[in-house]
C-alpha atoms as a PDB file:
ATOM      1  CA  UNK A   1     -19.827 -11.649 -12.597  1.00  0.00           C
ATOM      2  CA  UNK A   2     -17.163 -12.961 -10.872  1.00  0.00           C
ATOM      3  CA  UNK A   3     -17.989 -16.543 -11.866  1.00  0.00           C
ATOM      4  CA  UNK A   4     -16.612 -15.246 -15.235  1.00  0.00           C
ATOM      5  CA  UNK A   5     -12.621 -15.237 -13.576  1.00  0.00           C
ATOM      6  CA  UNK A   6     -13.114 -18.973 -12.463  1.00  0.00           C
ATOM      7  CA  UNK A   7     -13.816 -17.885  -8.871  1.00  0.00           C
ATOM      8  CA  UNK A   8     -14.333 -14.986  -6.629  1.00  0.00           C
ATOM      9  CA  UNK A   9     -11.688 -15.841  -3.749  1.00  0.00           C
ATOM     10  CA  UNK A  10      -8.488 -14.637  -6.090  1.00  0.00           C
ATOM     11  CA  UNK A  11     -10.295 -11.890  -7.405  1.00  0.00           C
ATOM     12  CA  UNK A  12     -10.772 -10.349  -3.617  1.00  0.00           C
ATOM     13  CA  UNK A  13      -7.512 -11.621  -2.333  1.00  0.00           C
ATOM     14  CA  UNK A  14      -5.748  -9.798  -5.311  1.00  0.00           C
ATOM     15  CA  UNK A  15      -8.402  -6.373  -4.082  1.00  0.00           C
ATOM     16  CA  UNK A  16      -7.135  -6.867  -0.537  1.00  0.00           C
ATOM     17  CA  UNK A  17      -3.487  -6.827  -1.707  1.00  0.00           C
ATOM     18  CA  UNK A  18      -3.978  -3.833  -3.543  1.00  0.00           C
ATOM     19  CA  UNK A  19      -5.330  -2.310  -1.248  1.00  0.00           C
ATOM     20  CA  UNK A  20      -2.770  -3.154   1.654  1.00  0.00           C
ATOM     21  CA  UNK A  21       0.124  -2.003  -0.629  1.00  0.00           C
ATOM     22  CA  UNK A  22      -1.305   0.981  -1.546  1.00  0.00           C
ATOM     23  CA  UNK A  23      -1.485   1.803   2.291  1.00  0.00           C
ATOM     24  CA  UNK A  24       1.768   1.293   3.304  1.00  0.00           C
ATOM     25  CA  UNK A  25       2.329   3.776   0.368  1.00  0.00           C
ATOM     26  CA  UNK A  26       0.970   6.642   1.588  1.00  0.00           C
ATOM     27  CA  UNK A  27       2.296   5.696   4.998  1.00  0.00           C
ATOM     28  CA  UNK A  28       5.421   5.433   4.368  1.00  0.00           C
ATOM     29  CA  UNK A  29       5.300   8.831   1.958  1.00  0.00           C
ATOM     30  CA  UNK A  30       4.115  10.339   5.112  1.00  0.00           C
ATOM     31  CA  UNK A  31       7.189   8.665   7.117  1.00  0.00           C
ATOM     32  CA  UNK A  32       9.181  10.250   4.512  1.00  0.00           C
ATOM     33  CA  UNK A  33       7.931  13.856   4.364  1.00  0.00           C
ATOM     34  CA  UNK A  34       8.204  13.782   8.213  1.00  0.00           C
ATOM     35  CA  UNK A  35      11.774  12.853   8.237  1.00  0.00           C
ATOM     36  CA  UNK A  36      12.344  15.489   5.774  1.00  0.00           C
ATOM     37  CA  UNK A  37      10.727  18.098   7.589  1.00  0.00           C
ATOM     38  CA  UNK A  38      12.235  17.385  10.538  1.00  0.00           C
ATOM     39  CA  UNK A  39      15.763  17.268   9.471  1.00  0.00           C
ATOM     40  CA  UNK A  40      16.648  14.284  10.580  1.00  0.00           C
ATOM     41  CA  UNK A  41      17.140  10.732   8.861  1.00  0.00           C
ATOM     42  CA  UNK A  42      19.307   8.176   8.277  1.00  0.00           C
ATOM     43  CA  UNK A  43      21.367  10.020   6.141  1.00  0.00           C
ATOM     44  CA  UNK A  44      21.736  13.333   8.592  1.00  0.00           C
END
């Protein structure tokens, strides 16, 4: 199956990618929301 891209090494590091920028997302949506709560950001 993943013979049929060429190889499987691009195929994960492209997954792992993904992956990483979908956490730092969430985390810093999270960062975000806090800030807001709080009342105090760079803007405040």
């Amino acid at each position: 199956m993943l013979k049929a891209y060429g190889s499987g090494t691009p195929v994960a590091i492209y997954v792992i990618i993904a992956a990483a920028v979908s956490a730092l997302g969430v985390l810093a949506a999270k960062e975000t929301r806090r800030r807001d709560d709080r009342g105090t950001g760079p803007l405040t």
